[in-house]
C-alpha atoms as a PDB file:
ATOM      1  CA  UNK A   1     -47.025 -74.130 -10.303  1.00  0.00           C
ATOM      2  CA  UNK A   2     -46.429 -74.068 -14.148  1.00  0.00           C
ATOM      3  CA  UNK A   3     -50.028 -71.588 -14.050  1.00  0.00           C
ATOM      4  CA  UNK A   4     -47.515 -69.681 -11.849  1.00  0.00           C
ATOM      5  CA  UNK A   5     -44.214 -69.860 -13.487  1.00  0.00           C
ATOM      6  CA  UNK A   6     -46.029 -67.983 -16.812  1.00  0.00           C
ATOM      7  CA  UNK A   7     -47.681 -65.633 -14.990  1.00  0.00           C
ATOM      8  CA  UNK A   8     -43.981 -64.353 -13.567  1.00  0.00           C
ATOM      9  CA  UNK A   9     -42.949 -64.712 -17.409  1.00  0.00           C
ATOM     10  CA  UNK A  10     -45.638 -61.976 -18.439  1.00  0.00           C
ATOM     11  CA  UNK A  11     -45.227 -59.791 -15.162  1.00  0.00           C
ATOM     12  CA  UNK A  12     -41.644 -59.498 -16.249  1.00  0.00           C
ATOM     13  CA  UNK A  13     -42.240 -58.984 -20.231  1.00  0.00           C
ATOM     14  CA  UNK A  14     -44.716 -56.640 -19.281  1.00  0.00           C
ATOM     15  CA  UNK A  15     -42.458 -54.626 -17.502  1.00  0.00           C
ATOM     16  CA  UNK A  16     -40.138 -54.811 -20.430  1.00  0.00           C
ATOM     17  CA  UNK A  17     -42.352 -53.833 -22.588  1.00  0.00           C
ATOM     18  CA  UNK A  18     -43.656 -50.833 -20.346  1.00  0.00           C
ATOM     19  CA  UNK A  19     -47.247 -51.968 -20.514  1.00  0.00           C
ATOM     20  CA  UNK A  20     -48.807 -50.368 -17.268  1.00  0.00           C
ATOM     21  CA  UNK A  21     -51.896 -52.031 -17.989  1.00  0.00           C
ATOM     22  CA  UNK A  22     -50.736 -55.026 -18.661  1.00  0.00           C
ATOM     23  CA  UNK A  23     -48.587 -55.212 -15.639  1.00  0.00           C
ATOM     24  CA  UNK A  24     -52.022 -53.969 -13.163  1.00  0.00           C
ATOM     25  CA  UNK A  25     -54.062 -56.906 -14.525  1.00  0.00           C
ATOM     26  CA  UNK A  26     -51.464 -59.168 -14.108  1.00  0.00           C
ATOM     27  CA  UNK A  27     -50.926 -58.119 -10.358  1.00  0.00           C
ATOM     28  CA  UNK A  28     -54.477 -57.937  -9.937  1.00  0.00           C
ATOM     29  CA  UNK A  29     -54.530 -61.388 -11.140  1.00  0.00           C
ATOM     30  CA  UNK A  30     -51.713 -62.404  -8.872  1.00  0.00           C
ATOM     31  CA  UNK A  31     -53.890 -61.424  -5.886  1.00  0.00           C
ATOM     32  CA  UNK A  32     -56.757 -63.144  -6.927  1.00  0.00           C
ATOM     33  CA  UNK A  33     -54.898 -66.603  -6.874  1.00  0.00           C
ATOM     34  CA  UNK A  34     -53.574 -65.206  -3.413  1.00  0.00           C
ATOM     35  CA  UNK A  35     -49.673 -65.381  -4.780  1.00  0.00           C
ATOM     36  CA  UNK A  36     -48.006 -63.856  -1.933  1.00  0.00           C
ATOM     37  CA  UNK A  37     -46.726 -59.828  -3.235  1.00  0.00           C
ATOM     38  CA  UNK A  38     -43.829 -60.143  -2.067  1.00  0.00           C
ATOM     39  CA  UNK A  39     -43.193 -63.043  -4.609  1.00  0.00           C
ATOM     40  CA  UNK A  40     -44.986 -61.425  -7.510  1.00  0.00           C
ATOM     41  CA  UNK A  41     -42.809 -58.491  -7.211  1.00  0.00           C
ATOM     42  CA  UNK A  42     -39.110 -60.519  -6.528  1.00  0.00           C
ATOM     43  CA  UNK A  43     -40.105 -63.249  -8.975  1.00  0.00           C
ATOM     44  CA  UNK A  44     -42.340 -61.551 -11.815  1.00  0.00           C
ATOM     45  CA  UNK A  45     -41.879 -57.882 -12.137  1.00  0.00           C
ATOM     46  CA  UNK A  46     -38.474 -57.217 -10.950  1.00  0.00           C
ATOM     47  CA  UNK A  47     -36.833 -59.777 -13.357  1.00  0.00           C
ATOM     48  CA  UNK A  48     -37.926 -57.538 -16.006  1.00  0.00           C
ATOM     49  CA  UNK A  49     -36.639 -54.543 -14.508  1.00  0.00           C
ATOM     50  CA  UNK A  50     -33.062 -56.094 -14.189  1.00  0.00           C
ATOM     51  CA  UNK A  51     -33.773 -56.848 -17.564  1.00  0.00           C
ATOM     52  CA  UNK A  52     -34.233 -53.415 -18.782  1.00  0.00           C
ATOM     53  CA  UNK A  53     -31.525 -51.838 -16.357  1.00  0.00           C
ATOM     54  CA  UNK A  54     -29.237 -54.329 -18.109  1.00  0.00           C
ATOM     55  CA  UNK A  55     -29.981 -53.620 -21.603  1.00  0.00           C
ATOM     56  CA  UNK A  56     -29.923 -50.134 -20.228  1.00  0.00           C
ATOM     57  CA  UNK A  57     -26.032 -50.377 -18.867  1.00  0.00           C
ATOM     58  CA  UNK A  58     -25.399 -51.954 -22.239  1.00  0.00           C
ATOM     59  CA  UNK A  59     -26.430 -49.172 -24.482  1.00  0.00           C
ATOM     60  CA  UNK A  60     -28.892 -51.688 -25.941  1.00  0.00           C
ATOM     61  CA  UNK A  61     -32.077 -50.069 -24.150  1.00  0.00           C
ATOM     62  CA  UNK A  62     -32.698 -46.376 -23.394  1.00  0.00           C
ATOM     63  CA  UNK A  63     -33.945 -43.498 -21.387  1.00  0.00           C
ATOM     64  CA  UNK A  64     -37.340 -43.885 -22.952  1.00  0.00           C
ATOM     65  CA  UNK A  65     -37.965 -47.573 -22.182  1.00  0.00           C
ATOM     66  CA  UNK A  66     -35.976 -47.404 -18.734  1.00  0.00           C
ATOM     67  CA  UNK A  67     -38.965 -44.508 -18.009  1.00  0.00           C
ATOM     68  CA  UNK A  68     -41.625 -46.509 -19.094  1.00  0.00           C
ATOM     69  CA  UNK A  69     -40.523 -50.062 -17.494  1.00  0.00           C
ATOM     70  CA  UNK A  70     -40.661 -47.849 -14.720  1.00  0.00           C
ATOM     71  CA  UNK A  71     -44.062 -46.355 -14.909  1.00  0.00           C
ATOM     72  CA  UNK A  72     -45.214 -49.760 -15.252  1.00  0.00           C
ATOM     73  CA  UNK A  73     -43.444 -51.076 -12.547  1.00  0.00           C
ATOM     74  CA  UNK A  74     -45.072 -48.155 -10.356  1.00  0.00           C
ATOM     75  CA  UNK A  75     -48.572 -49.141 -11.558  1.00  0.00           C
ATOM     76  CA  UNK A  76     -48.030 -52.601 -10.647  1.00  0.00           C
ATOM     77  CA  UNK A  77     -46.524 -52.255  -6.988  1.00  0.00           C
ATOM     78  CA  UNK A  78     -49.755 -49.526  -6.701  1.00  0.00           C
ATOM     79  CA  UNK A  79     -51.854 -52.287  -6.989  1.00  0.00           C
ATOM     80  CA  UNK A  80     -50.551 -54.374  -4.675  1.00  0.00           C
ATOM     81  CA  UNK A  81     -50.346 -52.147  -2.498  1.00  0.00           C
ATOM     82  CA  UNK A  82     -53.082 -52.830   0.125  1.00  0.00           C
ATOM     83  CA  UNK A  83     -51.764 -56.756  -0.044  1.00  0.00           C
ATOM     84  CA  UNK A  84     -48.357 -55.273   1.063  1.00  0.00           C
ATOM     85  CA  UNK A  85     -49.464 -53.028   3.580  1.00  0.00           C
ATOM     86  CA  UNK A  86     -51.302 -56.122   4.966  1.00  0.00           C
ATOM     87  CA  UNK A  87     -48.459 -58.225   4.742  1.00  0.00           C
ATOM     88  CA  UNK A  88     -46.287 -55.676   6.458  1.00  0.00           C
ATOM     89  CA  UNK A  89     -49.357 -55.076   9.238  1.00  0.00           C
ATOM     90  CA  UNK A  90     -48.555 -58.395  10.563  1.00  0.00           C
ATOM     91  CA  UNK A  91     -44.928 -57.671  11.756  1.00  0.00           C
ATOM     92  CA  UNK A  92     -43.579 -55.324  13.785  1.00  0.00           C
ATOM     93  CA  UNK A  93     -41.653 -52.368  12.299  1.00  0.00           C
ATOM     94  CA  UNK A  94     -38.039 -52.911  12.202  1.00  0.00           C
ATOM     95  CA  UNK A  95     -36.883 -49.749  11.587  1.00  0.00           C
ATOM     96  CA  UNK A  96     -37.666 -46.149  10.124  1.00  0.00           C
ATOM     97  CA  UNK A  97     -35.462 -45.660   6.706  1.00  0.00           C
ATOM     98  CA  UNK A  98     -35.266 -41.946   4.449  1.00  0.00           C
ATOM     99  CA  UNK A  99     -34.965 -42.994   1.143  1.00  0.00           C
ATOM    100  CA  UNK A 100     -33.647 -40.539  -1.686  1.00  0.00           C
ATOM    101  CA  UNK A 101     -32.421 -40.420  -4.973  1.00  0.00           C
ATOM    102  CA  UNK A 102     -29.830 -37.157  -4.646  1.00  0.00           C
ATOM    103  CA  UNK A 103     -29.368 -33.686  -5.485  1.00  0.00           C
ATOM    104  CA  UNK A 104     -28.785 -33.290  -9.107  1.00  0.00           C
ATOM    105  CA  UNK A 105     -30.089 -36.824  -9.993  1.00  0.00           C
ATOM    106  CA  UNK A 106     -34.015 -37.485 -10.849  1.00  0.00           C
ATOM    107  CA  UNK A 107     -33.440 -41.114 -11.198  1.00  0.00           C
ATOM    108  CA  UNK A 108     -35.964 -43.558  -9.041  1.00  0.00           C
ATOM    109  CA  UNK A 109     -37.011 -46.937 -10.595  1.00  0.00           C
ATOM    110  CA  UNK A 110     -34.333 -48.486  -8.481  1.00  0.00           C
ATOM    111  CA  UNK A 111     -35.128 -46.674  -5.639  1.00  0.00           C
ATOM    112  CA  UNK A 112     -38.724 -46.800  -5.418  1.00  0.00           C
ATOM    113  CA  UNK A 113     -38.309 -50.174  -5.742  1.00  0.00           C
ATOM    114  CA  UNK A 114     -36.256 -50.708  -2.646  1.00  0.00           C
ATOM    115  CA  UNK A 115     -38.460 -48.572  -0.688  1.00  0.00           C
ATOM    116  CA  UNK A 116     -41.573 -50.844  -1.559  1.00  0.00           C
ATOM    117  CA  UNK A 117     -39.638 -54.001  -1.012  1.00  0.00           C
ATOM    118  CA  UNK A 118     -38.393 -52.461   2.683  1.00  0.00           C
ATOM    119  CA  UNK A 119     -41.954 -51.657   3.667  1.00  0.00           C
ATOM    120  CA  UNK A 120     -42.875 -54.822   2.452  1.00  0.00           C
ATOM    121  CA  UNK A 121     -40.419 -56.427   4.774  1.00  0.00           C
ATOM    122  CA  UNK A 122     -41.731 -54.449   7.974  1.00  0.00           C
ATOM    123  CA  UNK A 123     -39.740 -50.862   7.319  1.00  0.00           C
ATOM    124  CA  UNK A 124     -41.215 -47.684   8.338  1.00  0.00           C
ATOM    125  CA  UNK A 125     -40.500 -45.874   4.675  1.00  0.00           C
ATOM    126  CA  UNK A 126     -40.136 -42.014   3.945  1.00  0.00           C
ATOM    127  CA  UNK A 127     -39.522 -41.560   0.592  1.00  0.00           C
ATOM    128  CA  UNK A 128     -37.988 -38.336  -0.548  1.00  0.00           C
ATOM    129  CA  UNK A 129     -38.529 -38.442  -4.135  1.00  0.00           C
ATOM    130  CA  UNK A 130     -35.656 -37.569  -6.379  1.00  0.00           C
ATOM    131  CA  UNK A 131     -32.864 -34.356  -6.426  1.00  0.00           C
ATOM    132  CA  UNK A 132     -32.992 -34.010  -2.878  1.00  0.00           C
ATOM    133  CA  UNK A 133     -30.471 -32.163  -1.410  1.00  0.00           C
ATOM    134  CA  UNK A 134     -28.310 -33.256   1.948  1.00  0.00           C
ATOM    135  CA  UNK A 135     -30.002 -30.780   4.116  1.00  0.00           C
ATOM    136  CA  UNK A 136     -33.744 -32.184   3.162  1.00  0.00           C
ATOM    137  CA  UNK A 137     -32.197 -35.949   3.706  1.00  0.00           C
ATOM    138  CA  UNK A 138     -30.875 -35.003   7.171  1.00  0.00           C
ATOM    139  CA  UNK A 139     -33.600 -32.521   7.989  1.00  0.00           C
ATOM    140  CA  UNK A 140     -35.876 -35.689   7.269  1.00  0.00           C
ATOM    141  CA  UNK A 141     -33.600 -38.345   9.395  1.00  0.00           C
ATOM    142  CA  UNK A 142     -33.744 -36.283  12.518  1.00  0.00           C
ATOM    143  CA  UNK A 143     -37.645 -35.153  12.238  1.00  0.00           C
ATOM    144  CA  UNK A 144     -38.438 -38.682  11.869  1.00  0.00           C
ATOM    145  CA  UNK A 145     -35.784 -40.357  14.626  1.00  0.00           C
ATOM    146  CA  UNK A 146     -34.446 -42.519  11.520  1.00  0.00           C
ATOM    147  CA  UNK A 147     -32.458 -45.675  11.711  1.00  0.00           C
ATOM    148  CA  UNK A 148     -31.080 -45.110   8.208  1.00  0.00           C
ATOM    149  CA  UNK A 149     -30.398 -43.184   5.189  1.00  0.00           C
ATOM    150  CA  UNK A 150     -30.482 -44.981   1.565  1.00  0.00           C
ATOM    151  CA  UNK A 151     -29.532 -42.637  -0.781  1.00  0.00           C
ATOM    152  CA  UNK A 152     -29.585 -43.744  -5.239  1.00  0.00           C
ATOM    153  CA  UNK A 153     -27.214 -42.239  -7.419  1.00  0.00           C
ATOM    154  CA  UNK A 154     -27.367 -43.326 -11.017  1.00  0.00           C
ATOM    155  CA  UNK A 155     -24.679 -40.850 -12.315  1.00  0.00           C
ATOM    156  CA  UNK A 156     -20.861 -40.766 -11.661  1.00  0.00           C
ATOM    157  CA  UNK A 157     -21.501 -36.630 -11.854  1.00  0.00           C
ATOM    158  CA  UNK A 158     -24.174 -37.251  -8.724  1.00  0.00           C
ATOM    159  CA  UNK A 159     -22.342 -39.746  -6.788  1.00  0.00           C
ATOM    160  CA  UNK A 160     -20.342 -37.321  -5.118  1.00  0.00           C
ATOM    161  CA  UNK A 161     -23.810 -36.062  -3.209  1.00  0.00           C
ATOM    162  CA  UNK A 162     -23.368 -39.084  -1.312  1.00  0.00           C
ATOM    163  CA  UNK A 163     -20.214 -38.710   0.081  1.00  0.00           C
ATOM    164  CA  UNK A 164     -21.448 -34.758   1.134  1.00  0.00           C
ATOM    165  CA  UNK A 165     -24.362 -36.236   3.394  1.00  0.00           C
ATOM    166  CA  UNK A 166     -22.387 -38.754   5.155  1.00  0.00           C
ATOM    167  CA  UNK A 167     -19.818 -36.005   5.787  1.00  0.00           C
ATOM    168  CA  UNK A 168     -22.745 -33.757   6.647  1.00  0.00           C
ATOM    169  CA  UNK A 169     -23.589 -36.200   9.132  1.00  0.00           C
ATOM    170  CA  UNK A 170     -20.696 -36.974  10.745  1.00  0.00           C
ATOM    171  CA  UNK A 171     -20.530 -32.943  11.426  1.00  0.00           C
ATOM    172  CA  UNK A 172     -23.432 -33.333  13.141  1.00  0.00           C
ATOM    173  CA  UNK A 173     -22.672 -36.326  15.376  1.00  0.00           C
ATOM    174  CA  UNK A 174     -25.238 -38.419  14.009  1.00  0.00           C
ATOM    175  CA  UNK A 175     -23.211 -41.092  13.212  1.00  0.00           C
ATOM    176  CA  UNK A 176     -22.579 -44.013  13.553  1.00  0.00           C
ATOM    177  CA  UNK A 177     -26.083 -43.741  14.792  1.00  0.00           C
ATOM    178  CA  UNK A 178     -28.062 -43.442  11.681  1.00  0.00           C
ATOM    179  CA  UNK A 179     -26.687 -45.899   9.235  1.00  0.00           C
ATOM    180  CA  UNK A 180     -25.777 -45.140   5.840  1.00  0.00           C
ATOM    181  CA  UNK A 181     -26.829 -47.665   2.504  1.00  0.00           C
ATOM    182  CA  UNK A 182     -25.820 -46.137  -1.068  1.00  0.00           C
ATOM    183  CA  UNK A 183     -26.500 -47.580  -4.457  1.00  0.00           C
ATOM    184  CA  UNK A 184     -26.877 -47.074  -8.107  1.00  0.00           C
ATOM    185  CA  UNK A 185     -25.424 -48.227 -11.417  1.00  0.00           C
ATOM    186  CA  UNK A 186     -22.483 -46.975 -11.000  1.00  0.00           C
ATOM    187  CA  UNK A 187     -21.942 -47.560  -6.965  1.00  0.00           C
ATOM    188  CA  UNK A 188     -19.288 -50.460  -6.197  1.00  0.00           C
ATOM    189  CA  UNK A 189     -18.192 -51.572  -2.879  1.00  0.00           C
ATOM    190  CA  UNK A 190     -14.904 -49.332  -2.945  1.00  0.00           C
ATOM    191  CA  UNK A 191     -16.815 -46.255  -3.285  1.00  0.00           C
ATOM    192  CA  UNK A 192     -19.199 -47.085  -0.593  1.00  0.00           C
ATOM    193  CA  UNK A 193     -16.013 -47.797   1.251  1.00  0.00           C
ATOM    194  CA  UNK A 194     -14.276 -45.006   0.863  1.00  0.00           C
ATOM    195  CA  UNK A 195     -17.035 -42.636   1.583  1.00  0.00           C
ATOM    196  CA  UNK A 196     -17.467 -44.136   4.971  1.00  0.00           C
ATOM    197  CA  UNK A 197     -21.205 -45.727   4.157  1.00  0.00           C
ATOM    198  CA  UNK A 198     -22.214 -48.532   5.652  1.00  0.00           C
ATOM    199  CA  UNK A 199     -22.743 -50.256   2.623  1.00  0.00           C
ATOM    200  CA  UNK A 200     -23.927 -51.066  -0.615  1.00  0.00           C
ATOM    201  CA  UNK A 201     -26.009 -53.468  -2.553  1.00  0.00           C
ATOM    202  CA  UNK A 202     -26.657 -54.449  -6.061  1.00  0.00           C
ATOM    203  CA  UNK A 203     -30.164 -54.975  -5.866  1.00  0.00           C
ATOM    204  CA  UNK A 204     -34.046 -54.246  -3.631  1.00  0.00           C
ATOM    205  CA  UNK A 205     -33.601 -57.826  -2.475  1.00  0.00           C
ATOM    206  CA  UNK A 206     -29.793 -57.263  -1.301  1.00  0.00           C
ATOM    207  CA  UNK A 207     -30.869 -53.668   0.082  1.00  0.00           C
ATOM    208  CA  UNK A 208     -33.421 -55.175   2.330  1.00  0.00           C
ATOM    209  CA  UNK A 209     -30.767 -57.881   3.733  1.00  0.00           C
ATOM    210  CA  UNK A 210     -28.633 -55.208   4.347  1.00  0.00           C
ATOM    211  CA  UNK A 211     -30.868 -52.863   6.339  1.00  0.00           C
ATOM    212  CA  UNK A 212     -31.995 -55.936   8.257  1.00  0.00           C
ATOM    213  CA  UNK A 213     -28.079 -56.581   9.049  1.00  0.00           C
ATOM    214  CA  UNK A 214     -27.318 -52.988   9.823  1.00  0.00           C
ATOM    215  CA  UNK A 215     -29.984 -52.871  11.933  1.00  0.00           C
ATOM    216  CA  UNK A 216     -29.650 -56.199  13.820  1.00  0.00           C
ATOM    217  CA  UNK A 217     -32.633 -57.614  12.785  1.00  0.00           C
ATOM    218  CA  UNK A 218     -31.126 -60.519  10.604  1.00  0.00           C
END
């Protein structure tokens, strides 16, 4: 396991660093000693982007690194990809989730990252991209029958987008139907409360817990 162990050491620094190419040889390495993806991702790569995100909320990393970590994060999950999709072959699909980062905000390393960890887990995953306004989320949610909405904020200015789709929903009966998750830096549990989401979580691994709960598939 120690082979193992350092392996998840570089996957992480890699990230850190914002290698891309570093982080795809390590992944493709993973798969060649048949480490399962999901672990590679929960217990290599994403420890160093809660690294960065932390150093980020600190004012000790910045937009440029937070960027990179991400590209290389991207690159990484891309190549373990088909292991992923095989992994989440296997199982039946729990539910169909619109992700989105909102109007106004372009932020999406957290995000993304949540939306490869829920397909991972057996999610059908539609991915909206970033500044996506509350018409294109709901437009999206009723075209594809979706179970629920996980919408990313990473700025106090943007958080307020959340709150205008859930209220945009409620308008048009669709809740408590479709479920609502909400997250970003600077989401807490009161916020999530008082716009009348379903909840919140800290991190992809939390997020997927939650949609499982939501959905009654715990």
């Amino acid at each position: 396991m120690a082979e193992t162990e350092e392996l998840y050491k570089q996957m992480a620094q890699s990230i850190i660093d914002g290698e891309a190419e570093q982080a795809v040889a390590l992944a493709q390495k993973s798969i060649e000693l048949q480490i399962n993806p999901l672990d590679t991702i929960t217990k290599g790569f994403v420890t160093g982007v809660s690294y960065i995100g932390e150093q980020f909320g600190k004012g000790e990393a910045f937009l440029p690194e937070l960027v990179m970590a991400g590209e290389a994060m991207k690159a990484a999950i891309a190549t373990l990809e088909p292991e992923l999709i095989k992994l989440g072959q296997a199982r039946e699909v729990l539910g169909r989730v619109v992700l989105a980062t909102v109007e106004g905000d372009i932020h999406e390393i957290g995000k993304t990252l949540v939306g490869t960890m829920l397909s991972a887990s057996g999610f059908e995953v539609y991915d909206l991209g970033v500044d996506a306004s509350a018409e294109k989320i709901i437009g999206k949610a009723i075209e594809v029958n979706a179970d629920l909405i996980g919408m990313s904020a990473l700025l106090t200015t943007t958080m307020v987008r959340q709150r205008e789709v859930i209220e945009e929903l409620d308008k048009e009966g669709l809740r408590p139907r479709i479920k609502v998750i909400v997250g970003g830096a600077p989401i807490t549990k009161d916020w999530a409360e008082k716009i009348k989401a379903d909840g919140t979580s800290e991190d992809a691994v939390g997020a997927v817990k939650l949609a499982k709960q939501l959905l009654g598939k715990e």
